[in-house]
Protein backbone atom coordinates (compact mmCIF):
# COMPACT_ATOMS: atom_id res chain seq x y z
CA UNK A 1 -74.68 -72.06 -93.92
CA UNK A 2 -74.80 -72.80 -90.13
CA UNK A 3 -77.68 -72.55 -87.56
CA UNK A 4 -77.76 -73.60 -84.00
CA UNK A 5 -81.06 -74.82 -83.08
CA UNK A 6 -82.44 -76.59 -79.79
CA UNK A 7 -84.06 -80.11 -80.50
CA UNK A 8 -87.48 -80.38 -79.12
CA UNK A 9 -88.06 -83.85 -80.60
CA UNK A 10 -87.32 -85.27 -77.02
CA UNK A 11 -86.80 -83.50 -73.22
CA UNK A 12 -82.90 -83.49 -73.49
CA UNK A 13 -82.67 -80.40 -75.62
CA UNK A 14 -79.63 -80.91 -77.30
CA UNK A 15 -77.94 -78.19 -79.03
CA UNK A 16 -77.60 -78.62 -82.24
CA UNK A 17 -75.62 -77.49 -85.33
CA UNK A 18 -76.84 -77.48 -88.29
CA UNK A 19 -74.83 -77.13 -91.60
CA UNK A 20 -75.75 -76.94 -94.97
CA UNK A 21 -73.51 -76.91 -97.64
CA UNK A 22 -74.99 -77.76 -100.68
CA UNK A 23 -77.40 -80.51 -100.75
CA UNK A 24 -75.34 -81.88 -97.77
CA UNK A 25 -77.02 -81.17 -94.47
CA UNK A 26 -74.88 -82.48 -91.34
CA UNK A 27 -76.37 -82.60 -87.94
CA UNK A 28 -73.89 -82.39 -84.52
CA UNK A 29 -74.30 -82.23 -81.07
CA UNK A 30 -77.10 -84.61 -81.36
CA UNK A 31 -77.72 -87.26 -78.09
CA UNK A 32 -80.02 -88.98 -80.60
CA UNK A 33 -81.02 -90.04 -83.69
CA UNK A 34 -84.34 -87.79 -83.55
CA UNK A 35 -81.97 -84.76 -83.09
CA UNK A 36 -80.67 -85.21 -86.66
CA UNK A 37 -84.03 -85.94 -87.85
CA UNK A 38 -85.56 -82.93 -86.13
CA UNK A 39 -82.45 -80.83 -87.36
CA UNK A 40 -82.33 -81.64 -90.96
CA UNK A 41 -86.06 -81.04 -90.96
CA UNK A 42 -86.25 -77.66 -89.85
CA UNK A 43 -83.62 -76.62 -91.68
CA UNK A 44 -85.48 -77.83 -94.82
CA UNK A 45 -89.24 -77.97 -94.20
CA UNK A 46 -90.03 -76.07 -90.60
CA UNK A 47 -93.29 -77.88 -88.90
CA UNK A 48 -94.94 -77.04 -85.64
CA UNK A 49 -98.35 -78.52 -83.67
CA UNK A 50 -100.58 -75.43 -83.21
CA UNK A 51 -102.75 -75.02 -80.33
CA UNK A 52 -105.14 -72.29 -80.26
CA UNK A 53 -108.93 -71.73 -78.99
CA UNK A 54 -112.53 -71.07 -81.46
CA UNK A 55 -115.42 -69.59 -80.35
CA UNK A 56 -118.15 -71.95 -79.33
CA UNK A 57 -121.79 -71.53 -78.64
CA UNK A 58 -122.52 -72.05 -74.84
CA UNK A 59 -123.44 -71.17 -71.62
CA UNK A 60 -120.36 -72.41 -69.96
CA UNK A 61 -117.41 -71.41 -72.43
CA UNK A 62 -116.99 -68.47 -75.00
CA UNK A 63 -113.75 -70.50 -77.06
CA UNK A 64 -112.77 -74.47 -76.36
CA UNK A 65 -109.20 -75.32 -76.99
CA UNK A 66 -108.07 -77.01 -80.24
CA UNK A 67 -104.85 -78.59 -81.82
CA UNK A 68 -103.58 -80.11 -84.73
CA UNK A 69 -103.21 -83.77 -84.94
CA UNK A 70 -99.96 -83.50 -86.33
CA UNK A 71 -97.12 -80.76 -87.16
CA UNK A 72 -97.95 -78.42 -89.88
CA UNK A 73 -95.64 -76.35 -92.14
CA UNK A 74 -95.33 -72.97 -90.97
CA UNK A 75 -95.82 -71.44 -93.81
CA UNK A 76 -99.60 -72.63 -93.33
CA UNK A 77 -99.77 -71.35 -89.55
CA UNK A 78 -101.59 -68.01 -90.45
CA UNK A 79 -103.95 -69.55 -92.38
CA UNK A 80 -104.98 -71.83 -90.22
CA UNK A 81 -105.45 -69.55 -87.08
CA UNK A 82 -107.40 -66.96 -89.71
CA UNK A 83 -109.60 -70.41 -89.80
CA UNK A 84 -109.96 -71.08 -86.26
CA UNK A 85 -110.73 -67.69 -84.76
CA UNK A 86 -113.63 -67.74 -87.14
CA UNK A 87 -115.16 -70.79 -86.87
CA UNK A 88 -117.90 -71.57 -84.42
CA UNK A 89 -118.33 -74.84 -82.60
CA UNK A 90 -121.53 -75.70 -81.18
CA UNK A 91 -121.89 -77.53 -77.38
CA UNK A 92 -121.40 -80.29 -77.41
CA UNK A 93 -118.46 -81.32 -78.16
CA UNK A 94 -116.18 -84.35 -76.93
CA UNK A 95 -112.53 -84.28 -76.49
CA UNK A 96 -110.90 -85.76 -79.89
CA UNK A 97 -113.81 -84.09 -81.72
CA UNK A 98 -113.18 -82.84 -85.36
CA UNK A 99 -112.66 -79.29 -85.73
CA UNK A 100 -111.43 -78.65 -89.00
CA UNK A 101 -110.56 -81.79 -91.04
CA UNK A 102 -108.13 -82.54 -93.66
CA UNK A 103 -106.72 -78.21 -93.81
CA UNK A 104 -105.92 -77.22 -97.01
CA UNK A 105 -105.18 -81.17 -98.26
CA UNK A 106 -102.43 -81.09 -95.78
CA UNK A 107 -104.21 -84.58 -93.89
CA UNK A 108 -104.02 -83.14 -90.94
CA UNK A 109 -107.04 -82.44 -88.60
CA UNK A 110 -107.85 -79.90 -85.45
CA UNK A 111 -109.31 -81.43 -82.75
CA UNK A 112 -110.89 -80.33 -79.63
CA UNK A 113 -108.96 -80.77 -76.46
CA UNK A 114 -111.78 -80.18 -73.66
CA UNK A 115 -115.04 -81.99 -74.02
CA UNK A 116 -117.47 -79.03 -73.27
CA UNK A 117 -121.45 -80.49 -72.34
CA UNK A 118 -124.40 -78.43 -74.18
């Protein structure tokens, strides 16, 4: 099995091809080592950093924007917005505040990206 893919781990964008045969996985096209990283990865076990918004109590804002810390699986995308949209955060809250901690065991946190006063 082949896929072409475009690397995001850096702003060159290679284009990669990735081939699996077996439990073989070869990387080309890669400028970089984090190409073959980034390709064998999301060939294997797909990750992504969500952003999103939740709903907050205040005057100023009805949702503040949030992200993950770190990449999650996609598989656990869903689940997490499902999470998100209903939570509600109350003013105030500081850039680099906690969110959500540690979803679903995964160690990985949603924090708040705007620091909203009461």
């Amino acid at each position: 099995m082949t896929k072409e893919l475009i690397c995001i781990s850096c702003p060159i964008g290679c284009h990669l091809e990735v081939t699996q045969k077996g439990d073989e996985i070869t990387v080309r096209n890669n400028k970089c080592s984090r190409g073959e990283i980034y390709g064998k990865e999301e060939l294997l076990a797909p990750k992504r950093v969500v952003t999103a918004t939740c709903p907050v109590k205040s005057d100023l804002m009805l949702r503040i924007p949030v992200k993950t810390t770190e990449a999650i699986p996609v598989e656990l995308i869903n689940r997490l917005l499902e999470e998100l949209y209903k939570r509600e955060v109350s003013a105030p809250v500081r850039r680099g505040d906690i969110i959500l901690e540690n979803f679903m065991d995964s160690g990985i946190d949603v924090v708040s990206t705007k620091t909203l006063s009461g």
